[in-house]
Protein backbone atom coordinates (compact mmCIF):
# COMPACT_ATOMS: atom_id res chain seq x y z
CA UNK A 1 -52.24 51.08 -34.96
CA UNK A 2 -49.95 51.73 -31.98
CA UNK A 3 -51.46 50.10 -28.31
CA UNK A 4 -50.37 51.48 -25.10
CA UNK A 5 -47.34 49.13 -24.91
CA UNK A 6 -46.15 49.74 -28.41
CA UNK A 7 -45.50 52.35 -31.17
CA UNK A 8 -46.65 52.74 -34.50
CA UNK A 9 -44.03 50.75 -36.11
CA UNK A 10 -45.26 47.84 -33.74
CA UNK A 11 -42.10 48.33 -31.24
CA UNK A 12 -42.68 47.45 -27.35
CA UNK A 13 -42.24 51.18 -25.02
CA UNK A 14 -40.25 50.38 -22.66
CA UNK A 15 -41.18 51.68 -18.89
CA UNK A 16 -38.38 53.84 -17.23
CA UNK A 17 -37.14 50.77 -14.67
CA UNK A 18 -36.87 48.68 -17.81
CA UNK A 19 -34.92 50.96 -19.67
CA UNK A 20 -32.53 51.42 -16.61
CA UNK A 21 -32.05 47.83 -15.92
CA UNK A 22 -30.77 47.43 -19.68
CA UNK A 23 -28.80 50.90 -19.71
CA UNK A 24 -26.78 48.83 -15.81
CA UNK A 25 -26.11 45.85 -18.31
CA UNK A 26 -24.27 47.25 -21.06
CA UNK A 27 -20.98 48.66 -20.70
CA UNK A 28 -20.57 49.82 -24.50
CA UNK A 29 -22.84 52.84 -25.74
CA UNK A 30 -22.48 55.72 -27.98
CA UNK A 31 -22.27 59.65 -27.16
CA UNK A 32 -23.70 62.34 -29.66
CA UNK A 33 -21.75 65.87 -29.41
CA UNK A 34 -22.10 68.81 -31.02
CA UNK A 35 -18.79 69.87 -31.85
CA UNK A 36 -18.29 73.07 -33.96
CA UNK A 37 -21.64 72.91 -34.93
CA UNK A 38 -21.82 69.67 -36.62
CA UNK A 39 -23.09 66.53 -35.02
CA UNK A 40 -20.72 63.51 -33.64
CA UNK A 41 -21.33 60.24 -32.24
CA UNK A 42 -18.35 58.60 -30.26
CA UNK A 43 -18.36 54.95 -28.55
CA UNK A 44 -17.92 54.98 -24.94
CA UNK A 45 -17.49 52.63 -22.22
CA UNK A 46 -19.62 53.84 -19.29
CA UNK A 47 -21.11 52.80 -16.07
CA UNK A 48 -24.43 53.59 -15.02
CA UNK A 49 -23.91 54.60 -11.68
CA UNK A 50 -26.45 56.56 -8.99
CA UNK A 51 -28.92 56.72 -12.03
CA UNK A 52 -26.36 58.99 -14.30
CA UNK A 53 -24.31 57.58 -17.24
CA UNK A 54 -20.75 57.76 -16.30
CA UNK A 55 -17.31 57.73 -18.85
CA UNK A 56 -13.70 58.97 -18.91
CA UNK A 57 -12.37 60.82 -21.66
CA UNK A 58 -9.57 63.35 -22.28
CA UNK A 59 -10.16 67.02 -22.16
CA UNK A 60 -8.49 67.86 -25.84
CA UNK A 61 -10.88 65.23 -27.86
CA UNK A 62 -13.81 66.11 -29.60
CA UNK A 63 -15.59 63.98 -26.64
CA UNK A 64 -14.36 66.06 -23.87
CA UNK A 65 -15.20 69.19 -25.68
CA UNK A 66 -18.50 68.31 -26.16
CA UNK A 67 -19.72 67.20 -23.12
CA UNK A 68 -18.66 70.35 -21.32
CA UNK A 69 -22.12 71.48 -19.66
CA UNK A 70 -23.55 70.72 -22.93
CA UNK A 71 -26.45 68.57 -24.07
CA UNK A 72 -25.97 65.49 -25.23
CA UNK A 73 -27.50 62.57 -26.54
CA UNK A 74 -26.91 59.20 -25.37
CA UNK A 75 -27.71 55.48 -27.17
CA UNK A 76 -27.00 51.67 -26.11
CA UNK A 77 -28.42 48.76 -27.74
CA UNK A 78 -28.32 45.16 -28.05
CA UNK A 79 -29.83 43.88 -31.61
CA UNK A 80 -29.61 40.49 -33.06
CA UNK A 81 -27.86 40.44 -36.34
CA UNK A 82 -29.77 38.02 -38.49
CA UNK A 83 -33.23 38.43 -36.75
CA UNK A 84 -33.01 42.19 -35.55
CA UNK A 85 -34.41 41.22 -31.87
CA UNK A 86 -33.46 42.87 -29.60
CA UNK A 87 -33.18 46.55 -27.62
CA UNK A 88 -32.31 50.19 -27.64
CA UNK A 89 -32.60 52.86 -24.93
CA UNK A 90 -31.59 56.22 -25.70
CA UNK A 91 -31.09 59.52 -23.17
CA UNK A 92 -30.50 62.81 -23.24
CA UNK A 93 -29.15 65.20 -20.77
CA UNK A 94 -26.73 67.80 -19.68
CA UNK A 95 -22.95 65.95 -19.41
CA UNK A 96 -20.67 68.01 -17.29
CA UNK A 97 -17.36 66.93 -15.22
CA UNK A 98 -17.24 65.19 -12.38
CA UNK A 99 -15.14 67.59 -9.87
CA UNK A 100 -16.06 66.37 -6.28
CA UNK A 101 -12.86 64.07 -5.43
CA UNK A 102 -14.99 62.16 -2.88
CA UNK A 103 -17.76 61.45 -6.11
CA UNK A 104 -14.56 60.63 -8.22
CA UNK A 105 -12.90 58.05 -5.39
CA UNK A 106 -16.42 56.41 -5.39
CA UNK A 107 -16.69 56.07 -9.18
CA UNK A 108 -13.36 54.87 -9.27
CA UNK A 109 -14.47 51.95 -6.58
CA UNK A 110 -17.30 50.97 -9.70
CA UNK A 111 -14.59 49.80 -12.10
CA UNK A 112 -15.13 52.42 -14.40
CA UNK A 113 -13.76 51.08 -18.00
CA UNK A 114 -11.25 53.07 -20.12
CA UNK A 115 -12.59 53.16 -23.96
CA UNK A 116 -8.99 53.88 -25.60
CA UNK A 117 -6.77 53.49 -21.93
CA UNK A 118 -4.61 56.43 -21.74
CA UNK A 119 -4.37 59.28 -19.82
CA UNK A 120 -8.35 59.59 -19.97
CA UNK A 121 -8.95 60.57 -16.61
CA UNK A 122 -11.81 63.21 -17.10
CA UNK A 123 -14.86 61.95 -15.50
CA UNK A 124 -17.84 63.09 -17.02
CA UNK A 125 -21.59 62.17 -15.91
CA UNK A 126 -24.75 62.45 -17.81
CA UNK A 127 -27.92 63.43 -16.47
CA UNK A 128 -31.23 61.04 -17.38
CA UNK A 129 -33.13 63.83 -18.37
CA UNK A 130 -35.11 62.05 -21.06
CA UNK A 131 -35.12 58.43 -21.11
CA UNK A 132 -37.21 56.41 -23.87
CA UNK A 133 -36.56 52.77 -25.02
CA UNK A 134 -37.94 49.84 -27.35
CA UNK A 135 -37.86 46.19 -28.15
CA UNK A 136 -37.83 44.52 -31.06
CA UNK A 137 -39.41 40.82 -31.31
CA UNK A 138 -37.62 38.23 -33.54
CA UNK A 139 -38.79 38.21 -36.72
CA UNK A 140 -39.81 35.59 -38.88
CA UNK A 141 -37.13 35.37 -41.85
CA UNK A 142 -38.68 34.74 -45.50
């Protein structure tokens, strides 16, 4: 039976500062798109800057298609291999460009990674519309 700090597969909830202060450590995460009606999930490097998850990506992928005022979904995590420890937060929100040159200079100042280098200079930002997270304890191996 879940408590009110975890979930019914014995999981700890994370709180929303928690999940925040894990989402400003990573750099790596993965985007889900809907792109021509079927589902894809692309790694990005992003930033989590001014409480919105920030990446670059090229306007003629699948990735800049789909996060064109669109809905996306939004995972980083940070498991053990051998014990499965570890963390996950996942958001959703609306991703849409980042047009304000003055919001762009600023990101720019943040170091914000290029996933495949390139000519990926489309900023996007996603909104933290829904923010939920757990932890996973180490577990004891057999």
């Amino acid at each position: 039976m879940a408590t009110a700090d975890t979930d019914r597969s014995g999981l700890e909830v994370l709180d929303q500062a928690e999940c925040l202060r894990l989402l400003a450590l990573a750099t790596l995460g993965r985007v889900a798109v809907s792109t021509k009606a079927l589902p894809m999930v692309m790694p990005v490097s992003y930033r989590l800057v001014d409480e919105q998850i920030v990446f670059r990506t090229r306007r003629d992928t699948h990735l800049g298609l789909g996060t064109h005022n669109s809905v996306v979904a939004f995972e980083v995590d940070d498991i053990h291999p051998t014990d499965h420890s570890g963390w996950s937060v996942m958001v959703t929100g609306i991703a849409s460009e980042v047009h304000d040159p003055s919001r762009i200079a600023a990101l720019e100042g943040t170091d914000l990674p290029r996933w495949s280098g390139g000519d990926a200079t489309r900023v996007v930002a996603i909104e933290l519309t829904l923010v939920s997270g757990r932890r996973s304890s180490p577990k004891e191996m057999p």
